[in-house]
Protein backbone atom coordinates (compact mmCIF):
# COMPACT_ATOMS: atom_id res chain seq x y z
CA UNK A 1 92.96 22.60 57.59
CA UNK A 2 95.62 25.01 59.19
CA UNK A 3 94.88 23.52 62.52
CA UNK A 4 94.84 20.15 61.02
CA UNK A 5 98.63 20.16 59.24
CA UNK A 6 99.77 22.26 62.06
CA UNK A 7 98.50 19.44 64.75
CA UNK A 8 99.89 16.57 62.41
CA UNK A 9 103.56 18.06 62.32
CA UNK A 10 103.84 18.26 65.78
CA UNK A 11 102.95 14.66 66.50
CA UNK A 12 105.35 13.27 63.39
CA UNK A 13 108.30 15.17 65.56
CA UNK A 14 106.67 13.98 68.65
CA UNK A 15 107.61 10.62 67.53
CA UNK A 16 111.26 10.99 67.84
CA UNK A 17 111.51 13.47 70.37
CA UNK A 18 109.60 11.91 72.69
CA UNK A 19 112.60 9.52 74.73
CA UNK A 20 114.24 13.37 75.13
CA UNK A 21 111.64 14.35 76.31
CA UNK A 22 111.92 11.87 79.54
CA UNK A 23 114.87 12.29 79.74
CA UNK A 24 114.53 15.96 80.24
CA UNK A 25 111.72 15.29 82.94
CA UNK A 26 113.67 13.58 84.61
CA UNK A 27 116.89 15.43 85.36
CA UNK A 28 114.72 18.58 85.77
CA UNK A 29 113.54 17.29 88.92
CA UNK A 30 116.86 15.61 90.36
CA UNK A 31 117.58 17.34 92.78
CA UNK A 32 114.81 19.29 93.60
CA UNK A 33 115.14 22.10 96.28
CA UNK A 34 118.85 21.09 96.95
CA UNK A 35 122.11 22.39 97.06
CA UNK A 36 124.67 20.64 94.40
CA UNK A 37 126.64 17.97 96.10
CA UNK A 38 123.47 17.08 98.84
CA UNK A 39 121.94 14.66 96.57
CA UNK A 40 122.85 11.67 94.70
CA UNK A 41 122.83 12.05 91.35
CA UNK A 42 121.47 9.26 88.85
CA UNK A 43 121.68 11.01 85.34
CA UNK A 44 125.16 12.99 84.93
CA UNK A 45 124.06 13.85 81.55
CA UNK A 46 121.80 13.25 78.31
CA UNK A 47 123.72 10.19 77.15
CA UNK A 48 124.03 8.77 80.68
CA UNK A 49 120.40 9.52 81.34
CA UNK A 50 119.55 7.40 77.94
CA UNK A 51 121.70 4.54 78.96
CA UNK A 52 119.98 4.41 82.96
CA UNK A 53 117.19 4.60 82.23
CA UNK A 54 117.56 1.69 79.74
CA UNK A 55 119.39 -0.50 81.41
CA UNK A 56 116.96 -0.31 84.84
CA UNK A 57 113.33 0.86 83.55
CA UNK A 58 114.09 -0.91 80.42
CA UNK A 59 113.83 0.55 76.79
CA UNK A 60 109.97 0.90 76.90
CA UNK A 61 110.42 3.29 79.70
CA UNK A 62 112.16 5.82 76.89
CA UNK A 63 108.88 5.99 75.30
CA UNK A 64 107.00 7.04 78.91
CA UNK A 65 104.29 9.71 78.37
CA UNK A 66 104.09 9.03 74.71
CA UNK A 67 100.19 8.60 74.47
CA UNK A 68 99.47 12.03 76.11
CA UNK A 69 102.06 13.58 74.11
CA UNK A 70 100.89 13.17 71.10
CA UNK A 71 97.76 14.32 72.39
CA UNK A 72 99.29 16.96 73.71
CA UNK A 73 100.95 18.09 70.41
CA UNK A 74 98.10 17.35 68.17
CA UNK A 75 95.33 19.51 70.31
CA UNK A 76 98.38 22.41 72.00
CA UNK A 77 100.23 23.17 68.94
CA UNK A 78 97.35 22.24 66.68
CA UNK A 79 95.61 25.49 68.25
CA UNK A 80 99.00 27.41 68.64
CA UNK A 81 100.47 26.67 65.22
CA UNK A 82 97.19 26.74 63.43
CA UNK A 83 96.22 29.97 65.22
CA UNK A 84 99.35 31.52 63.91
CA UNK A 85 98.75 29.98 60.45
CA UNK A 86 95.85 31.89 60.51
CA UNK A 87 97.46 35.13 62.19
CA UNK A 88 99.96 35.00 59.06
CA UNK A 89 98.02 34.09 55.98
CA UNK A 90 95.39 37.54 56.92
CA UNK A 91 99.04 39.64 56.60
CA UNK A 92 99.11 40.54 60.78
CA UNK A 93 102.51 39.83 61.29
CA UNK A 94 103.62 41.77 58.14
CA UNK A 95 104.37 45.46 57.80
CA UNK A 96 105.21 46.78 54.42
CA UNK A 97 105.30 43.12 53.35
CA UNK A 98 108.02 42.45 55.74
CA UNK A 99 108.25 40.28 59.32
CA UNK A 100 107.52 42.37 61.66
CA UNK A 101 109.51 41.37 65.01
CA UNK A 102 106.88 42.94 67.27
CA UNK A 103 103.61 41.44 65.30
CA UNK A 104 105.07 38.09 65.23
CA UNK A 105 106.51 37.80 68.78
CA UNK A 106 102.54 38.88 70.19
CA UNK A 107 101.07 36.67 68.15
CA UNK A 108 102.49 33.90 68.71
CA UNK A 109 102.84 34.67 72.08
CA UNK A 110 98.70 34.79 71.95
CA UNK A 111 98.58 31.72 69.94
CA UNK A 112 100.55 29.95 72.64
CA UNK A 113 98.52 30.82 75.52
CA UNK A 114 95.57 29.38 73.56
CA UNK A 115 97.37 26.25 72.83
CA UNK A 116 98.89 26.08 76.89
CA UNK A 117 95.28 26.38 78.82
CA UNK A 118 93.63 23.63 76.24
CA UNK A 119 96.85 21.31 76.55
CA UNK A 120 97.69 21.67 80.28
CA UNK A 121 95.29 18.66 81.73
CA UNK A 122 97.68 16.50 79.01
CA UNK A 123 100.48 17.98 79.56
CA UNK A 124 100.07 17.54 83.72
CA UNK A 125 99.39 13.45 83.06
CA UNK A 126 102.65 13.15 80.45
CA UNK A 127 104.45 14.53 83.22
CA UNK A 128 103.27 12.04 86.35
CA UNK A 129 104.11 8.97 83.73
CA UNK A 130 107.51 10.14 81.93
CA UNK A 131 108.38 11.00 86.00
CA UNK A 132 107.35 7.39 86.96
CA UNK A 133 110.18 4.94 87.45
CA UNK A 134 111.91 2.24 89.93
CA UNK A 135 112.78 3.25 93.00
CA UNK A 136 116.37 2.86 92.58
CA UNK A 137 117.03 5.80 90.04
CA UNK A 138 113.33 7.67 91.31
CA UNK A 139 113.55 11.48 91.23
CA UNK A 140 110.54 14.11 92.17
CA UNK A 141 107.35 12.56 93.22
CA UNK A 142 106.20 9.47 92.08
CA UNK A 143 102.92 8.69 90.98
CA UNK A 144 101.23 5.57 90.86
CA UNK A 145 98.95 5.77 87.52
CA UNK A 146 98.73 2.95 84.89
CA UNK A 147 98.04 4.95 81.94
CA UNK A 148 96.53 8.51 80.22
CA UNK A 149 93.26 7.61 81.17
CA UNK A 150 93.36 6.05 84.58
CA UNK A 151 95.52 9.63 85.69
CA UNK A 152 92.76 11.81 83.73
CA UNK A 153 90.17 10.23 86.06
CA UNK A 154 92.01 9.76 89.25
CA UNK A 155 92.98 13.45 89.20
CA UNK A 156 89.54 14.32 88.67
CA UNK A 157 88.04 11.94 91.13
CA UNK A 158 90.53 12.92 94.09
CA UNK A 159 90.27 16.90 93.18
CA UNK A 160 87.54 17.62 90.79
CA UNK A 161 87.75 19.51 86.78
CA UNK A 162 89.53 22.83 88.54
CA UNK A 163 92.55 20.17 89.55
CA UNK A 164 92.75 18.88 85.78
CA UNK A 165 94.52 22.30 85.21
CA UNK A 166 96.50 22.14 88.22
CA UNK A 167 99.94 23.88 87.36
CA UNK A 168 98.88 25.89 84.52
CA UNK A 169 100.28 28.78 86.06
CA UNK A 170 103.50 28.12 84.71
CA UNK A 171 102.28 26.16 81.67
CA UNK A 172 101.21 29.75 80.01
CA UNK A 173 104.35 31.52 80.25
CA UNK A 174 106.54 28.51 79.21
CA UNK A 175 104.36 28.29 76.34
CA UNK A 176 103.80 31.80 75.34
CA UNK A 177 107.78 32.48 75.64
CA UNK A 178 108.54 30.02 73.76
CA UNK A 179 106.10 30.35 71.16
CA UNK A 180 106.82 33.73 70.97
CA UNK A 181 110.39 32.73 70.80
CA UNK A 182 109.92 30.29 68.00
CA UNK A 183 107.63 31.21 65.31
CA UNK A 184 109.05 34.74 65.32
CA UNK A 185 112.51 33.96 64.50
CA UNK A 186 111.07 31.25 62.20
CA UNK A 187 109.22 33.43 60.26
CA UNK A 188 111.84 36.26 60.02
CA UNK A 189 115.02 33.45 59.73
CA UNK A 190 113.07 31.99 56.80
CA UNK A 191 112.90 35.57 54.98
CA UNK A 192 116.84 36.29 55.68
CA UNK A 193 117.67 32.91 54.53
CA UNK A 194 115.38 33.25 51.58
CA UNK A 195 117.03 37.07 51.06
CA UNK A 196 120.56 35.60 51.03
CA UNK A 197 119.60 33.09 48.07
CA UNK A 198 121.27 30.20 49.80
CA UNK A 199 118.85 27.38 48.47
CA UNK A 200 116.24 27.87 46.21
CA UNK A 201 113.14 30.21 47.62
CA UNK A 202 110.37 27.41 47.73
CA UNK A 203 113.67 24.10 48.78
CA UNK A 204 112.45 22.49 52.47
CA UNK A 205 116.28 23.67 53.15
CA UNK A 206 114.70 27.17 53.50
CA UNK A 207 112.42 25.65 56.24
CA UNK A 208 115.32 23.69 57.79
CA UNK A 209 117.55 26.09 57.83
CA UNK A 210 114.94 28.59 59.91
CA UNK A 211 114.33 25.62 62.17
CA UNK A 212 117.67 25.50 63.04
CA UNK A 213 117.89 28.73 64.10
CA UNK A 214 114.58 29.07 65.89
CA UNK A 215 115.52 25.97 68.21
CA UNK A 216 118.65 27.73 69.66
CA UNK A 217 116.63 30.98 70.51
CA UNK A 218 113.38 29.01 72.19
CA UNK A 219 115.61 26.48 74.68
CA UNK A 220 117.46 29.58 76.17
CA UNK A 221 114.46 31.45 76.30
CA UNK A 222 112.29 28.47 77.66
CA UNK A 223 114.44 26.30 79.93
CA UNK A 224 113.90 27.92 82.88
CA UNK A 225 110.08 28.10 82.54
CA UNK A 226 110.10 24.24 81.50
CA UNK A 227 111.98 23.44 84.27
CA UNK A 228 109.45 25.64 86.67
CA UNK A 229 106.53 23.91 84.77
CA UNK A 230 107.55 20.26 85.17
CA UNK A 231 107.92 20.86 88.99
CA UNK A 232 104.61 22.61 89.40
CA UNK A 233 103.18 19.93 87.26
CA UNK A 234 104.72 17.00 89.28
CA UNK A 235 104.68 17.78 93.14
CA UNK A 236 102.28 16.03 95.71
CA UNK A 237 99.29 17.74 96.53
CA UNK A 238 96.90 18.08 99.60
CA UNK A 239 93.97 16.46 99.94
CA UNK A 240 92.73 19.81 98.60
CA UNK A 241 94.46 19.87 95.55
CA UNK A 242 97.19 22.38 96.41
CA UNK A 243 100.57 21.87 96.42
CA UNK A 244 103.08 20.76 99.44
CA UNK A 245 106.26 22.36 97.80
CA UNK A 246 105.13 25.28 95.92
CA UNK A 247 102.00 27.45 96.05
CA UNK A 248 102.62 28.72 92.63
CA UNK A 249 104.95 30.06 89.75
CA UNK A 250 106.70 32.79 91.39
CA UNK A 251 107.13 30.41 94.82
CA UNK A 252 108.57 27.90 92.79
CA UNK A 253 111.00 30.62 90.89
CA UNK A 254 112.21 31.83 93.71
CA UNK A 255 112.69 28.29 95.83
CA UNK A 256 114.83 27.02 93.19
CA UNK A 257 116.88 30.52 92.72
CA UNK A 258 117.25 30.38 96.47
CA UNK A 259 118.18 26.79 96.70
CA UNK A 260 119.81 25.83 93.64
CA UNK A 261 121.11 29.17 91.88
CA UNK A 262 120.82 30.11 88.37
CA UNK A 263 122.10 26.79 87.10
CA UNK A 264 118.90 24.81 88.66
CA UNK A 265 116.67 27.04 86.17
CA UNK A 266 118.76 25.53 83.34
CA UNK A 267 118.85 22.20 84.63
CA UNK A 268 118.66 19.66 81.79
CA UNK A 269 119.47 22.38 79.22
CA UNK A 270 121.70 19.77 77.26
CA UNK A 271 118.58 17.49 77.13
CA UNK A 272 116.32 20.62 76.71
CA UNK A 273 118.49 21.14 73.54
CA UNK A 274 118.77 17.57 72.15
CA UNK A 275 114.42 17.75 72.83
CA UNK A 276 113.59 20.87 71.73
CA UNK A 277 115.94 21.56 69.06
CA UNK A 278 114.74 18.33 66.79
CA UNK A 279 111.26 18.58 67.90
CA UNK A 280 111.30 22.55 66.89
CA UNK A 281 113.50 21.99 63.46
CA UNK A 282 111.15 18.59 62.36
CA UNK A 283 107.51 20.33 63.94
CA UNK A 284 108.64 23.59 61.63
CA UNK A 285 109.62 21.77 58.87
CA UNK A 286 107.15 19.80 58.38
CA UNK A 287 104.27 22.16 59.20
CA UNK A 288 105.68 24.72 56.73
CA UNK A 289 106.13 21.54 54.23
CA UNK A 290 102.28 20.13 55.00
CA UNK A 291 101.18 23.86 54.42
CA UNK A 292 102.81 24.26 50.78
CA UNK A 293 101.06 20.99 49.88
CA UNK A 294 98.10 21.59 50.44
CA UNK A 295 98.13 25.26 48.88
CA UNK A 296 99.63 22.75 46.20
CA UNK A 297 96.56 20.93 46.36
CA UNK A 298 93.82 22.98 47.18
């Protein structure tokens, strides 16, 4: 049931999150490999993003991806969240009945590589469609599929199972930082907003409030392995399967370092924010409200 609740959460704040989420794609790849000023640029910032890609893709295009991401959610942080669940209903994460920062940053680490390897062969498809777009505002490679299903079975056809999991590399430490990241300071911001008897100890403003917290900590710590993972995920490929820009994580890393400086590993990170920050607050809160319901119930 853990796995269940957790997997439903994410795909309720998949829901709204979802248009950030292209619009983060998007301006993580502008620019790719080049200096500021080289390239034109066709999304100056979240709000300008929203309004381009309406006005020329249409307001469809905002929803991009959205079938494999709620796949995505439902299976990747169904196994991550649930996994934790799990992790912190048998007492791991506690010492002396308290949070322990070190238990709860490995295990959800742990729980988020689980959750990365199963999810990556979604997560590599949302990324080809929410990159998709007409020429005339186009940034990053752009591939031709017509859905979730007809890029599952292309990418197998052309390159076989092993190329279903193409840029995973980077998919496991975006996820496991971040996870890490997250349910950590959830679990110990929910105890010291609990301890300072702000809202009542079982209020969904506990749960909120944590949220809120978390979602600051997890986009600075997993911007620049986002932005590394949606380039792996979306650059051509050889007739082999192996990429023409970047032969793997640390290749990529240091390319855009090189190229771009710091600021191209936190490219997006207003989008990043405006994505991740909802999607963490409304996944947390409602997996930690789906949780007390059914302990309600059970």
């Amino acid at each position: 049931m853990d796995f269940i609740l957790s997997g439903v959460a994410a795909c309720g704040a998949c829901l709204f999150t979802n248009p950030l989420e292209v619009v983060k794609t998007r301006m993580q790849l502008q620019g790719e490999l080049k200096s500021r000023g080289s390239y034109q640029v066709y999304y100056r910032n979240v709000f300008h993003a929203f309004y381009t890609i309406g006005k020329v893709d249409g307001i469809a295009a905002l929803q991009k991806g959205l079938a494999p991401g709620l796949f995505y959610q439902f299976f990747m942080n169904g196994v991550r969240l649930g996994s934790y669940a799990v992790i912190e209903s048998a007492g791991y994460v506690h010492t002396n009945g308290r949070v322990s920062a070190t238990k709860s940053t490995v295990a959800g680490a742990g729980a988020g590589i689980v959750g990365a390897v199963m999810g990556s062969p979604i997560y590599l498809v949302k990324t080809h469609l929410q990159s998709q777009s007409t020429s005339s505002i186009a940034v990053g490679h752009q591939y031709k599929h017509r859905g979730m299903f007809h890029a599952l079975a292309a990418i197998h056809r052309e390159h076989g199972i092993l190329g279903l999991w193409r840029g995973s590399s980077a998919a496991v430490p975006r996820v496991s930082i971040g996870s890490a990241a997250q349910l950590s300071t959830f679990s110990a911001s929910k105890e010291l907003v609990t301890d300072l008897q702000v809202f009542e100890e079982n209020s969904w403003l506990v749960a909120l409030s944590a949220g809120m917290i978390s979602s600051v900590v997890v986009v600075l710590a997993m911007t620049p392995f986002d932005v590394i993972s949606t380039r792996l995920y979306n650059q051509p490929v050889d007739h082999l399967g192996k990429g023409k820009m970047y032969r793997g994580f640390s290749d990529c890393f240091s390319k855009t370092l090189k190229k771009e400086g710091l600021t191209g590993l936190y490219k997006g990170l207003g989008a990043s924010y405006f994505r991740l920050g909802p999607h963490t607050i409304l996944s947390l809160l409602f997996w930690n409200e789906l949780r007390k319901l059914d302990r309600l119930y059970r």
